[in-house]
Protein backbone atom coordinates (compact mmCIF):
# COMPACT_ATOMS: atom_id res chain seq x y z
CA UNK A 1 0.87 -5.46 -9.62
CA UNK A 2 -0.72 -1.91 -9.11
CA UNK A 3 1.59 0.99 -9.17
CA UNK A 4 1.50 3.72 -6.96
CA UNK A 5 -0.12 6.77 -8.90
CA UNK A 6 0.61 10.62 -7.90
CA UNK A 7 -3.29 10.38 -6.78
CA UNK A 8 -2.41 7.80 -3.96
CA UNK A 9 0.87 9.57 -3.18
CA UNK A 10 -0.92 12.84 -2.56
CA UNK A 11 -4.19 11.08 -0.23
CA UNK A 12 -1.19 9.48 1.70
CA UNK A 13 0.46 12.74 2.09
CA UNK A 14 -2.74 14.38 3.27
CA UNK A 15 -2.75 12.11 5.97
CA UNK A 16 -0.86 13.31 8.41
CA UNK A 17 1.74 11.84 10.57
CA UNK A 18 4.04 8.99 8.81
CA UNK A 19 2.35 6.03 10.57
CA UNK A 20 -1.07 7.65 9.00
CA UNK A 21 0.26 7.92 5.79
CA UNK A 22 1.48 4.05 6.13
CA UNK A 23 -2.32 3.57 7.02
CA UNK A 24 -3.62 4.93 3.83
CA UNK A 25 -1.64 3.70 1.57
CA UNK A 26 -2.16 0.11 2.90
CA UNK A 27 -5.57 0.77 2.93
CA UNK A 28 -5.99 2.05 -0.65
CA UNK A 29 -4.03 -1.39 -1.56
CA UNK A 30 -6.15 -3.52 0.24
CA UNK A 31 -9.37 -2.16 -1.45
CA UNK A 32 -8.10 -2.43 -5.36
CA UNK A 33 -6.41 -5.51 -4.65
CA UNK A 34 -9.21 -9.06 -4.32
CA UNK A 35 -6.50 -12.01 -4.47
CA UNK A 36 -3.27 -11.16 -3.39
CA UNK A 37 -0.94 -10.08 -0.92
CA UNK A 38 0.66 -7.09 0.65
CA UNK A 39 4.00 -7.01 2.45
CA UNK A 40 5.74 -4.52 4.10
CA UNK A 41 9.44 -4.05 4.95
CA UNK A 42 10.95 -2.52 7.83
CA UNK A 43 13.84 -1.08 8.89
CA UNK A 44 14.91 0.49 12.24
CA UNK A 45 11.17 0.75 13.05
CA UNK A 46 10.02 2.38 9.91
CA UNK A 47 7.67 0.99 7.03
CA UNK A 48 10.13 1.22 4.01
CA UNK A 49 8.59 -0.19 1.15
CA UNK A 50 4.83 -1.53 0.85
CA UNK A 51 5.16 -4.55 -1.64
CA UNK A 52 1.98 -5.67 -3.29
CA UNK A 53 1.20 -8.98 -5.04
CA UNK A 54 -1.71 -9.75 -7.05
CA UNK A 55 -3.49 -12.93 -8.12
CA UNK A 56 -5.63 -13.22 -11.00
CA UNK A 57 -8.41 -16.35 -10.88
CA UNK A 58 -9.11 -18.30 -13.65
CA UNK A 59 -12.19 -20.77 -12.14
């Protein structure tokens, strides 16, 4: 599973308001990750935690 790097962190933080920087960092996700899945958790309305799951294909 990818880690969040200090890079990624600071491009989210750029971003603006927090549903931008929830944008972002979903978006820099999707485009490293080609088999997988990404899930988010929520609380009282608010992205928490971005959870990502990667696949690796053998055939």
């Amino acid at each position: 599973m990818p880690k969040l790097d200090k890079f990624m962190l600071a491009d989210a933080a750029d971003a603006g308001s927090p549903a931008e920087r929830v944008l972002a960092l979903v978006s820099e996700q999707l485009a490293r990750i080609r088999y997988g899945s990404i899930a988010l958790s929520i609380h009282d309305g608010r992205v928490v935690q971005i959870e990502v799951s990667e696949k690796t294909r053998l055939a």
